[in-house]
PDB file of N, CA and C in Angstrom:
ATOM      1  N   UNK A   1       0.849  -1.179   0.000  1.00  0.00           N
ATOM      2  CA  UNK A   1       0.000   0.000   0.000  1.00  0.00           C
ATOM      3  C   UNK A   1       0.895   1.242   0.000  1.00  0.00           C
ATOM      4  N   UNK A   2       0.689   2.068  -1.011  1.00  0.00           N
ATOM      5  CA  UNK A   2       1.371   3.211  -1.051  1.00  0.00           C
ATOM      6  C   UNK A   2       0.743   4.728   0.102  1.00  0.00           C
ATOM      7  N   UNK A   3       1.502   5.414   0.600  1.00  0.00           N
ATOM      8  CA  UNK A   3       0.969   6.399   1.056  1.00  0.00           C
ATOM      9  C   UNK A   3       0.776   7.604   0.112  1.00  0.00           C
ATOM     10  N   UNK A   4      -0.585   8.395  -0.270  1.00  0.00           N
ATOM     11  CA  UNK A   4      -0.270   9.890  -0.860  1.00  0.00           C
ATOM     12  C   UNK A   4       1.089  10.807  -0.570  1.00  0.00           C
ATOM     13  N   UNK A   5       1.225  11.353  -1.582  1.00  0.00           N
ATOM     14  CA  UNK A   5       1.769  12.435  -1.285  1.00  0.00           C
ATOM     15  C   UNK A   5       1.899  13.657  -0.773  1.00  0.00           C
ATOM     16  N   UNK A   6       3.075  14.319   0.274  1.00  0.00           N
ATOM     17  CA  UNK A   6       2.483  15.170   1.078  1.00  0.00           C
ATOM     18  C   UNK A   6       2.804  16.750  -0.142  1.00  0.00           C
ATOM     19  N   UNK A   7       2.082  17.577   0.090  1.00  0.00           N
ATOM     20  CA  UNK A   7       2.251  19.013  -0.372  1.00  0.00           C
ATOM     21  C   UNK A   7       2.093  19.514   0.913  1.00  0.00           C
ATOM     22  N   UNK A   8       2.518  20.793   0.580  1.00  0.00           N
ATOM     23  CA  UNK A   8       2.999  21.824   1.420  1.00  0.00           C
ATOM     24  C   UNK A   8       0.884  22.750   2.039  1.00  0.00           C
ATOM     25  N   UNK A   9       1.092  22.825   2.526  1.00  0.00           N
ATOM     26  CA  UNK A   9      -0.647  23.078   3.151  1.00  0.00           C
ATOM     27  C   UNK A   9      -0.834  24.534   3.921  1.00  0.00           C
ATOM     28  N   UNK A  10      -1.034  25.977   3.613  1.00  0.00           N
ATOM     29  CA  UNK A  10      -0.958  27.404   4.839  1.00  0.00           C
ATOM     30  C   UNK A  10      -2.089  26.642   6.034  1.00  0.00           C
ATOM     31  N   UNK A  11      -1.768  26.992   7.046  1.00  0.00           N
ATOM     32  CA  UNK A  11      -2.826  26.577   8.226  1.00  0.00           C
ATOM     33  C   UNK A  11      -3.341  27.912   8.808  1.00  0.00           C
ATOM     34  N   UNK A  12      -3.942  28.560   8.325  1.00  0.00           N
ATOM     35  CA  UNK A  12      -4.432  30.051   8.764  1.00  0.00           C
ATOM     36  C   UNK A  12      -5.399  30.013   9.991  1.00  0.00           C
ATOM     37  N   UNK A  13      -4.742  30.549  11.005  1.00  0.00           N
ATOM     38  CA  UNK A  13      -4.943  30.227  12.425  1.00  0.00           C
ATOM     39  C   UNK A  13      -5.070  31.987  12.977  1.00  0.00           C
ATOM     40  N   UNK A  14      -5.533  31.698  14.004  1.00  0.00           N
ATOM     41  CA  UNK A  14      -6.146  32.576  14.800  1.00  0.00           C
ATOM     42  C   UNK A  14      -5.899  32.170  16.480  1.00  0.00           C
ATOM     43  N   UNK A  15      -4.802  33.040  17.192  1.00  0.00           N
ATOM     44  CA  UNK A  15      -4.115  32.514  18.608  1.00  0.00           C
ATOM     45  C   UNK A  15      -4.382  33.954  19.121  1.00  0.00           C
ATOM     46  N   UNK A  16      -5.262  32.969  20.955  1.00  0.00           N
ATOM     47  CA  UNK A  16      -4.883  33.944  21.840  1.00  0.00           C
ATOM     48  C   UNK A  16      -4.168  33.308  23.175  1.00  0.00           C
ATOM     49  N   UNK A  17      -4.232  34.267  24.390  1.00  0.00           N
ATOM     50  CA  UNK A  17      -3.496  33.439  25.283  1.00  0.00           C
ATOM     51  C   UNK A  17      -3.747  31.673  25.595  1.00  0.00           C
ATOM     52  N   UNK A  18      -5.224  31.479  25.146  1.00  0.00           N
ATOM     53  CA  UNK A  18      -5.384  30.436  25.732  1.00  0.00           C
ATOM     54  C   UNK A  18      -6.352  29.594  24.372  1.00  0.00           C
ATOM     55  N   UNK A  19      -6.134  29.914  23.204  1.00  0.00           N
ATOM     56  CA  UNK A  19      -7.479  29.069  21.967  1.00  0.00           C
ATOM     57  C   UNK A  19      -5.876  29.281  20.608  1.00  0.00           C
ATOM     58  N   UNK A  20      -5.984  28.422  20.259  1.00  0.00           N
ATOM     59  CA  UNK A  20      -6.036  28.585  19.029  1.00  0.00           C
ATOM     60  C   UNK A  20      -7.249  27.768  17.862  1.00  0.00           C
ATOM     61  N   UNK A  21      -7.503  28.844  16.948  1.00  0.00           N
ATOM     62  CA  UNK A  21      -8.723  28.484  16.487  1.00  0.00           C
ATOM     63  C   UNK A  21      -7.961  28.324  14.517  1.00  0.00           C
ATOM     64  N   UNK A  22      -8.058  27.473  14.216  1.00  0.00           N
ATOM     65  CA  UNK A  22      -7.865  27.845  12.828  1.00  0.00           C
ATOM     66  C   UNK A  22      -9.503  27.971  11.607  1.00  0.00           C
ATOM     67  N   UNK A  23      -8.764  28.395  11.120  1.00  0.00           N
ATOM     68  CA  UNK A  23      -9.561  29.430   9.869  1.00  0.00           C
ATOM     69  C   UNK A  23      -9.756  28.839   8.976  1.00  0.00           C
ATOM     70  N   UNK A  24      -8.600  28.230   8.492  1.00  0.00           N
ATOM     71  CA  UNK A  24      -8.478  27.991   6.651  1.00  0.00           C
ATOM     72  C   UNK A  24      -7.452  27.018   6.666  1.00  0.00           C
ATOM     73  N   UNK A  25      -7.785  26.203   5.526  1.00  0.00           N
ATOM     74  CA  UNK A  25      -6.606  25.355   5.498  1.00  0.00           C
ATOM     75  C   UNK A  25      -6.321  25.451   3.838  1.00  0.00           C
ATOM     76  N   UNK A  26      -4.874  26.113   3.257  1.00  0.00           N
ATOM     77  CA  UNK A  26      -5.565  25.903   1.546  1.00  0.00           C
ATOM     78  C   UNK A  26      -4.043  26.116   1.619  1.00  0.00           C
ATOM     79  N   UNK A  27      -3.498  25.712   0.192  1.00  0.00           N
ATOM     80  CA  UNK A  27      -2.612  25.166  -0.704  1.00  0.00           C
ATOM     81  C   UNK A  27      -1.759  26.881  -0.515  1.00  0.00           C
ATOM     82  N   UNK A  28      -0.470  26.831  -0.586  1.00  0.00           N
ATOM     83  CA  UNK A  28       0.164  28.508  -0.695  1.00  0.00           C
ATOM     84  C   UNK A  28       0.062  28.805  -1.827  1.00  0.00           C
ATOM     85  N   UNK A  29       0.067  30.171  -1.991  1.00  0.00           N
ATOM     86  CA  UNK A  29       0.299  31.108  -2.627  1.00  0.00           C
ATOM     87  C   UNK A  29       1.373  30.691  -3.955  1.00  0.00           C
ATOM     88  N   UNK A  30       0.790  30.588  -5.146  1.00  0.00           N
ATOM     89  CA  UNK A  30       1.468  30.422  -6.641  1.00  0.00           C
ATOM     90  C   UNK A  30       2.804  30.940  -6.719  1.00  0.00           C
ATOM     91  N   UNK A  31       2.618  32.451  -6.295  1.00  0.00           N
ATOM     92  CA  UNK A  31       3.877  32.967  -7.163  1.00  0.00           C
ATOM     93  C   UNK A  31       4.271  33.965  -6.087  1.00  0.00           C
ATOM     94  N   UNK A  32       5.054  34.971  -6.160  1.00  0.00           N
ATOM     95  CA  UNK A  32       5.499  35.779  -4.625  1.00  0.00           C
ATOM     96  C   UNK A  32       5.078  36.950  -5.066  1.00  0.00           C
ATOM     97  N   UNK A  33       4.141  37.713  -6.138  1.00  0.00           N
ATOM     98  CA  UNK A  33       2.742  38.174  -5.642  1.00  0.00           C
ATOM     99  C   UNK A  33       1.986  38.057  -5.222  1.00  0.00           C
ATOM    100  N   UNK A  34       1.177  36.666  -5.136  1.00  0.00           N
ATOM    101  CA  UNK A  34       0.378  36.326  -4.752  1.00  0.00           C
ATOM    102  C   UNK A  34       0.661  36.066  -3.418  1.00  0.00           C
ATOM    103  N   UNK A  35       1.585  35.322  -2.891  1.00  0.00           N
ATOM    104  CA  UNK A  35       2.225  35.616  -1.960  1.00  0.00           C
ATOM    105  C   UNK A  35       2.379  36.613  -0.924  1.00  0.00           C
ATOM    106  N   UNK A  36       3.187  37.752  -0.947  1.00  0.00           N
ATOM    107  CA  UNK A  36       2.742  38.996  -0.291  1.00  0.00           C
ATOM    108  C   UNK A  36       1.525  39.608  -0.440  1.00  0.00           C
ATOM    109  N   UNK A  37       0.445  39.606  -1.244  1.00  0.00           N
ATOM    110  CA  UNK A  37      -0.801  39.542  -1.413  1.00  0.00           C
ATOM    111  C   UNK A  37      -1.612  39.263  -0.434  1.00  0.00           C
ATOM    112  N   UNK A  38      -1.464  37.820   0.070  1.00  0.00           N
ATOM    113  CA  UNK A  38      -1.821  36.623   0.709  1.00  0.00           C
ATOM    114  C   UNK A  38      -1.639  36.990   2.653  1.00  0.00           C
ATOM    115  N   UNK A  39      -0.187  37.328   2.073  1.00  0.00           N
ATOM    116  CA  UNK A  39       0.420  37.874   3.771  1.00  0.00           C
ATOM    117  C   UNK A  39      -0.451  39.148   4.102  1.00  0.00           C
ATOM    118  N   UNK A  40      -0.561  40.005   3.459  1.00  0.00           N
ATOM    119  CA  UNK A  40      -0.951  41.410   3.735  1.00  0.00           C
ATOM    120  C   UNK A  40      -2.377  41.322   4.060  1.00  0.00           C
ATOM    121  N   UNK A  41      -2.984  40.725   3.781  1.00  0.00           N
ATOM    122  CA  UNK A  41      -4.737  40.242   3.724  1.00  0.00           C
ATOM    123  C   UNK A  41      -4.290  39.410   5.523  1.00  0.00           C
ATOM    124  N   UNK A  42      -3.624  38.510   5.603  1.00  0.00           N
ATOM    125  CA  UNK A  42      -3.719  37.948   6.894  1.00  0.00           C
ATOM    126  C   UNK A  42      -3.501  38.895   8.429  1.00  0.00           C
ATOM    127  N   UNK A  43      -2.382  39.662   7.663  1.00  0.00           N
ATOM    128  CA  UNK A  43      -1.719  40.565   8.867  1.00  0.00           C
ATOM    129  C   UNK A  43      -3.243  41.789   9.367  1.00  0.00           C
ATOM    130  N   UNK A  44      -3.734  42.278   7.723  1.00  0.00           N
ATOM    131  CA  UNK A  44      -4.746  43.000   8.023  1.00  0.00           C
ATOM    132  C   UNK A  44      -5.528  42.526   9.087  1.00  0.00           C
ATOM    133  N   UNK A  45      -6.123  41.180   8.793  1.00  0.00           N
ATOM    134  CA  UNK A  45      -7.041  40.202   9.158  1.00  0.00           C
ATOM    135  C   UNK A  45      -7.130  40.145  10.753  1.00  0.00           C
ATOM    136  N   UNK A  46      -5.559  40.007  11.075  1.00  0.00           N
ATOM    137  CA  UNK A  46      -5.291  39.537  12.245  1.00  0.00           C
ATOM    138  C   UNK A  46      -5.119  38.115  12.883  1.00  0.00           C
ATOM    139  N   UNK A  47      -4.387  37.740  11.240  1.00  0.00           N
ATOM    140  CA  UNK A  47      -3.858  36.089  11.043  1.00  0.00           C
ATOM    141  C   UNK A  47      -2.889  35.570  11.126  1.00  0.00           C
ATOM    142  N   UNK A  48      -2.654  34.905  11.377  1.00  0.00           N
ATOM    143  CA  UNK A  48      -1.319  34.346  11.145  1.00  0.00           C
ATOM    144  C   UNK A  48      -1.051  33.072  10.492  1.00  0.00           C
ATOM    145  N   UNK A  49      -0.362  32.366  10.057  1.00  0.00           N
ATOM    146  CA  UNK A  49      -0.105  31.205   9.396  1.00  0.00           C
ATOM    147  C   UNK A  49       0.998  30.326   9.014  1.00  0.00           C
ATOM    148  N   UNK A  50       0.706  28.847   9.143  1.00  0.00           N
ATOM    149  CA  UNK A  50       2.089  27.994   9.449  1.00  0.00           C
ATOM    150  C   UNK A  50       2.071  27.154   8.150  1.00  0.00           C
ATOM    151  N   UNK A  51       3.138  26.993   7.433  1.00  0.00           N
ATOM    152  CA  UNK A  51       3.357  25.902   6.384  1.00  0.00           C
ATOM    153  C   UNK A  51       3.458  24.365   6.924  1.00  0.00           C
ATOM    154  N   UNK A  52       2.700  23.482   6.733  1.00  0.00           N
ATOM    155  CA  UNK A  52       2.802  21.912   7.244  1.00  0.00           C
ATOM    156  C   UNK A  52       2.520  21.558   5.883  1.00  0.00           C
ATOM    157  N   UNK A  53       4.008  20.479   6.007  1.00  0.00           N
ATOM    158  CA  UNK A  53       3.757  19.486   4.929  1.00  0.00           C
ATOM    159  C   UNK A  53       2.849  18.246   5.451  1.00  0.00           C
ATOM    160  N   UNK A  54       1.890  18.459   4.734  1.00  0.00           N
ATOM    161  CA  UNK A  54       0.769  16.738   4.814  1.00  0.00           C
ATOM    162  C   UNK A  54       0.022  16.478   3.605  1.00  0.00           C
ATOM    163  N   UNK A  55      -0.571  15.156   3.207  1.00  0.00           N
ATOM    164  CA  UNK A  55      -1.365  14.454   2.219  1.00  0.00           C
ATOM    165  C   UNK A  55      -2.189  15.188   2.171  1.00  0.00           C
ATOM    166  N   UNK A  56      -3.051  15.919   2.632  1.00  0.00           N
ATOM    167  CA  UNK A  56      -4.211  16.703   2.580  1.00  0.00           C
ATOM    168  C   UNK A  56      -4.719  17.853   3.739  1.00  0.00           C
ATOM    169  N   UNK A  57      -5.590  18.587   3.245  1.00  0.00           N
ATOM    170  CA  UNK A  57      -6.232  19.895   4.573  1.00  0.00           C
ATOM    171  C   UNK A  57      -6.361  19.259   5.146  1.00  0.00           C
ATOM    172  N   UNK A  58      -6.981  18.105   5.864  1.00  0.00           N
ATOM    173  CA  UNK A  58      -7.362  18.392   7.141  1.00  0.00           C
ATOM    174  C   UNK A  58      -6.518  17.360   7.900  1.00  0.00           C
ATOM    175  N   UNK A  59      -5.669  16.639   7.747  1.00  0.00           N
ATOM    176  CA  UNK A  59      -4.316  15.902   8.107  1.00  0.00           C
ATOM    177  C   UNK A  59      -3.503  17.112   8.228  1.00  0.00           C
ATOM    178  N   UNK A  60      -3.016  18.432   7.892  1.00  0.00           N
ATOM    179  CA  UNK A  60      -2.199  19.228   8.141  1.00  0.00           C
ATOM    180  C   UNK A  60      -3.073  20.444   9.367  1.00  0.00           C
ATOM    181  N   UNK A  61      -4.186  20.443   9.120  1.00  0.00           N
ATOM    182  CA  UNK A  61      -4.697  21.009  10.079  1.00  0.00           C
ATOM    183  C   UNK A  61      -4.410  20.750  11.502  1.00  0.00           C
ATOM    184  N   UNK A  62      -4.739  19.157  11.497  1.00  0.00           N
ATOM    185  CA  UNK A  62      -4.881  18.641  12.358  1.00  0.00           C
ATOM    186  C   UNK A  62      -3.063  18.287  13.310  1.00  0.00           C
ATOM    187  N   UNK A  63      -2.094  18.797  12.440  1.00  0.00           N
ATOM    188  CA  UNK A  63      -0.735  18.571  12.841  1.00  0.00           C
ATOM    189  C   UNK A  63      -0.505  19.832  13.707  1.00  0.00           C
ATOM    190  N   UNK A  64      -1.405  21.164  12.798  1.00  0.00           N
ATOM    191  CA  UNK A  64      -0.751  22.651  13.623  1.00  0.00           C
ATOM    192  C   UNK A  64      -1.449  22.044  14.798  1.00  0.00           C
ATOM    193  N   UNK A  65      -2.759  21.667  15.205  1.00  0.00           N
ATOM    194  CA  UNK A  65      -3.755  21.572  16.060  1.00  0.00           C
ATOM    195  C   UNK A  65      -2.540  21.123  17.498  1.00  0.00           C
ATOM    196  N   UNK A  66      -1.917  19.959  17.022  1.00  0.00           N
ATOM    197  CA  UNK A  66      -1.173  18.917  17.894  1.00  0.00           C
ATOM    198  C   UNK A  66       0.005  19.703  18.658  1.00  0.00           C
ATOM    199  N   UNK A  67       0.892  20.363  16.983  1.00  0.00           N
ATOM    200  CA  UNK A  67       1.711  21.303  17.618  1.00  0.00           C
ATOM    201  C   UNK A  67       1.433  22.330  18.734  1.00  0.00           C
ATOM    202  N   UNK A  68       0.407  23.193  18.197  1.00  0.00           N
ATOM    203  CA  UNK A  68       0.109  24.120  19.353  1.00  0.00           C
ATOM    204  C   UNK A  68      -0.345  23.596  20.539  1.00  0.00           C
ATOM    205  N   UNK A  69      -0.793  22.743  20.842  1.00  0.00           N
ATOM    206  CA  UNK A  69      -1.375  22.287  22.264  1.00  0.00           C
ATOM    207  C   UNK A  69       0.194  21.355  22.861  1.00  0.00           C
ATOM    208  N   UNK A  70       1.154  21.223  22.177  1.00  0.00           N
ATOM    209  CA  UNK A  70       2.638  20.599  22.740  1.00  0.00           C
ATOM    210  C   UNK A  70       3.478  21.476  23.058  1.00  0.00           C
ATOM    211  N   UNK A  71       3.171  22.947  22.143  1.00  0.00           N
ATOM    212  CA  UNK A  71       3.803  23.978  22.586  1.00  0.00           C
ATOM    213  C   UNK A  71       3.621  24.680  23.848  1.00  0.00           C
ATOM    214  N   UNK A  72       2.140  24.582  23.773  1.00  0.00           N
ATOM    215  CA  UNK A  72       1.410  25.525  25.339  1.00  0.00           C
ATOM    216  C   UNK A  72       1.917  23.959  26.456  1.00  0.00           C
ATOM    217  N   UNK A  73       2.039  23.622  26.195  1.00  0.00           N
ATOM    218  CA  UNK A  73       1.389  22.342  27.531  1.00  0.00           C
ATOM    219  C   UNK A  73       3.108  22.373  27.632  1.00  0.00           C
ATOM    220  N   UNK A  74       3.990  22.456  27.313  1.00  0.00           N
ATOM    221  CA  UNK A  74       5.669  22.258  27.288  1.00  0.00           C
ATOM    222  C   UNK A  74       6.298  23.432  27.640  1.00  0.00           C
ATOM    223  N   UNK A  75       5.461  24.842  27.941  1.00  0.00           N
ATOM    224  CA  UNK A  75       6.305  25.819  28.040  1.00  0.00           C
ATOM    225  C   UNK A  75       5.375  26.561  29.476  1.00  0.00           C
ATOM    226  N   UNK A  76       6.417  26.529  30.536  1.00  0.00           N
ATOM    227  CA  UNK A  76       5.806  26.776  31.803  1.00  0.00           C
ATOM    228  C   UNK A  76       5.319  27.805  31.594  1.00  0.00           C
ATOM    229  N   UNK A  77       5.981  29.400  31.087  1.00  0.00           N
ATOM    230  CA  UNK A  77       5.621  30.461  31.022  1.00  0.00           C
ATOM    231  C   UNK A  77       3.977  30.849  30.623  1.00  0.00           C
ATOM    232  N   UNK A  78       4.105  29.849  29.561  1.00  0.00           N
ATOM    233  CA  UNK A  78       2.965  30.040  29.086  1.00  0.00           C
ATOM    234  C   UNK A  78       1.807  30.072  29.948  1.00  0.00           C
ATOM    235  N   UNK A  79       1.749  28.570  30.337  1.00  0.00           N
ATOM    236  CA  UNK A  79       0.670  27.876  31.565  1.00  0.00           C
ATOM    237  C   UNK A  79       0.350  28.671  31.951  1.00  0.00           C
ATOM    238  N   UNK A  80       1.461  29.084  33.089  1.00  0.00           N
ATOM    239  CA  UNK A  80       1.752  30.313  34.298  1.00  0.00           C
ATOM    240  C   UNK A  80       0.371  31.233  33.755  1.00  0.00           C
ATOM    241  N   UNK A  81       0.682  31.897  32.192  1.00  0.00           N
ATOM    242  CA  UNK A  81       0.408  32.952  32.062  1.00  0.00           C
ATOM    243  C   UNK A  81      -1.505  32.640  31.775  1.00  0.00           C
ATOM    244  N   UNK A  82      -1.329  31.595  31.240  1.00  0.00           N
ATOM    245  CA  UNK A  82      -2.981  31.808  30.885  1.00  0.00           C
ATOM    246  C   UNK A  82      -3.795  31.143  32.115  1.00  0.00           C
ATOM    247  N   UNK A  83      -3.093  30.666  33.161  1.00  0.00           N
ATOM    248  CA  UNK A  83      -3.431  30.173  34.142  1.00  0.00           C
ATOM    249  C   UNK A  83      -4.495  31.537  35.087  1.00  0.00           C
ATOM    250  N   UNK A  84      -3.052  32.711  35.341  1.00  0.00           N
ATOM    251  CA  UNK A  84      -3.422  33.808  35.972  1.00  0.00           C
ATOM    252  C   UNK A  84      -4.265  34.727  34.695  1.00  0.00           C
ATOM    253  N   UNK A  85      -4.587  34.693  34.080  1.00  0.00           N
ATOM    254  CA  UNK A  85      -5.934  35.055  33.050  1.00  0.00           C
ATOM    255  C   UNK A  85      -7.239  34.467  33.000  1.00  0.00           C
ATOM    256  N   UNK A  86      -7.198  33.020  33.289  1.00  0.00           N
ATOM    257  CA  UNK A  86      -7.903  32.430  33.434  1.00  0.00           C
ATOM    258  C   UNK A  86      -8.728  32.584  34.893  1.00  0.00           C
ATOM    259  N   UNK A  87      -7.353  33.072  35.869  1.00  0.00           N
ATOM    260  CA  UNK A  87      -8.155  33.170  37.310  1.00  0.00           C
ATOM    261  C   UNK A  87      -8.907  34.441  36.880  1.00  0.00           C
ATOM    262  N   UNK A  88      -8.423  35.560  36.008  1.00  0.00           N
ATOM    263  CA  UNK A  88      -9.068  36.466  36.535  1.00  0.00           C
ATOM    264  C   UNK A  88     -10.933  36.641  35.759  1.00  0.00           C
ATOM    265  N   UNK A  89     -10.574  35.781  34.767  1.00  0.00           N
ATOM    266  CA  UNK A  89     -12.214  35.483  34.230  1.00  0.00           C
ATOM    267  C   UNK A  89     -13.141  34.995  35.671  1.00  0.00           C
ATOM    268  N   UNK A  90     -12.735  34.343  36.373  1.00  0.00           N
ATOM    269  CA  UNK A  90     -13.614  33.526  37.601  1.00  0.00           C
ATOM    270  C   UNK A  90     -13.632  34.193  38.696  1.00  0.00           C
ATOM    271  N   UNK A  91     -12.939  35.434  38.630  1.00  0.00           N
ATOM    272  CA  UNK A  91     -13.686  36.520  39.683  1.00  0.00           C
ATOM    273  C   UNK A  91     -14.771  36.967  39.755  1.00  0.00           C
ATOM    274  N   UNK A  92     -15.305  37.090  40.816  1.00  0.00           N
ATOM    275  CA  UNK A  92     -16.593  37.732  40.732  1.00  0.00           C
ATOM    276  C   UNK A  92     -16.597  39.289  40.581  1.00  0.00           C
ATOM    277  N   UNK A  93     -17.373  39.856  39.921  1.00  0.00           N
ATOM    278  CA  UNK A  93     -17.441  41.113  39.961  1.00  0.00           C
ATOM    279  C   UNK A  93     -18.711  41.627  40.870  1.00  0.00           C
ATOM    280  N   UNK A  94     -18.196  43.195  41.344  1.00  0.00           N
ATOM    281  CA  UNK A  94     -19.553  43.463  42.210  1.00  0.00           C
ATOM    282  C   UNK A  94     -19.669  44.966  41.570  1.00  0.00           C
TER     283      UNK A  94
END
């Protein structure tokens, strides 16, 4: 049994202290107009985006998905930080 082939996949994601949410999963940018094109629309947006090589969208989706939750869960600072954000959502207000 052969495996597909992987291509290169943008994972257009959307991160805050404590979600990452992705957006889009689609093939890059043709040519390096389209390209900076592509970037300038995200930055507007308030996007950001990771190249993963995989067989298809939602196998590469699903890799940023893995990464980012190995990144937060591996880096104390982080924790720390969305930890004390998190307390302050569960305050009560008066």
């Amino acid at each position: 049994m052969s495996t597909p082939a992987e291509q290169q996949w943008w994972v257009i994601y959307r991160e805050t202290l404590i979600q990452f949410e992705i957006v889009a999963v689609e093939p890059p940018p043709g040519n390096d107009t389209a390209f900076d094109e592509r970037c300038a629309q995200l930055e507007a947006d308030g996007l950001d985006a990771c190249v993963i090589d995989a067989p298809d969208a939602d196998t590469a989706g699903d890799i940023a998905g893995r990464a980012w939750v190995e990144a937060f869960l591996s880096d104390p600072k982080r924790l720390a930080a969305a930890d004390a954000y998190l307390a302050t959502l569960n305050q009560p207000t008066n």
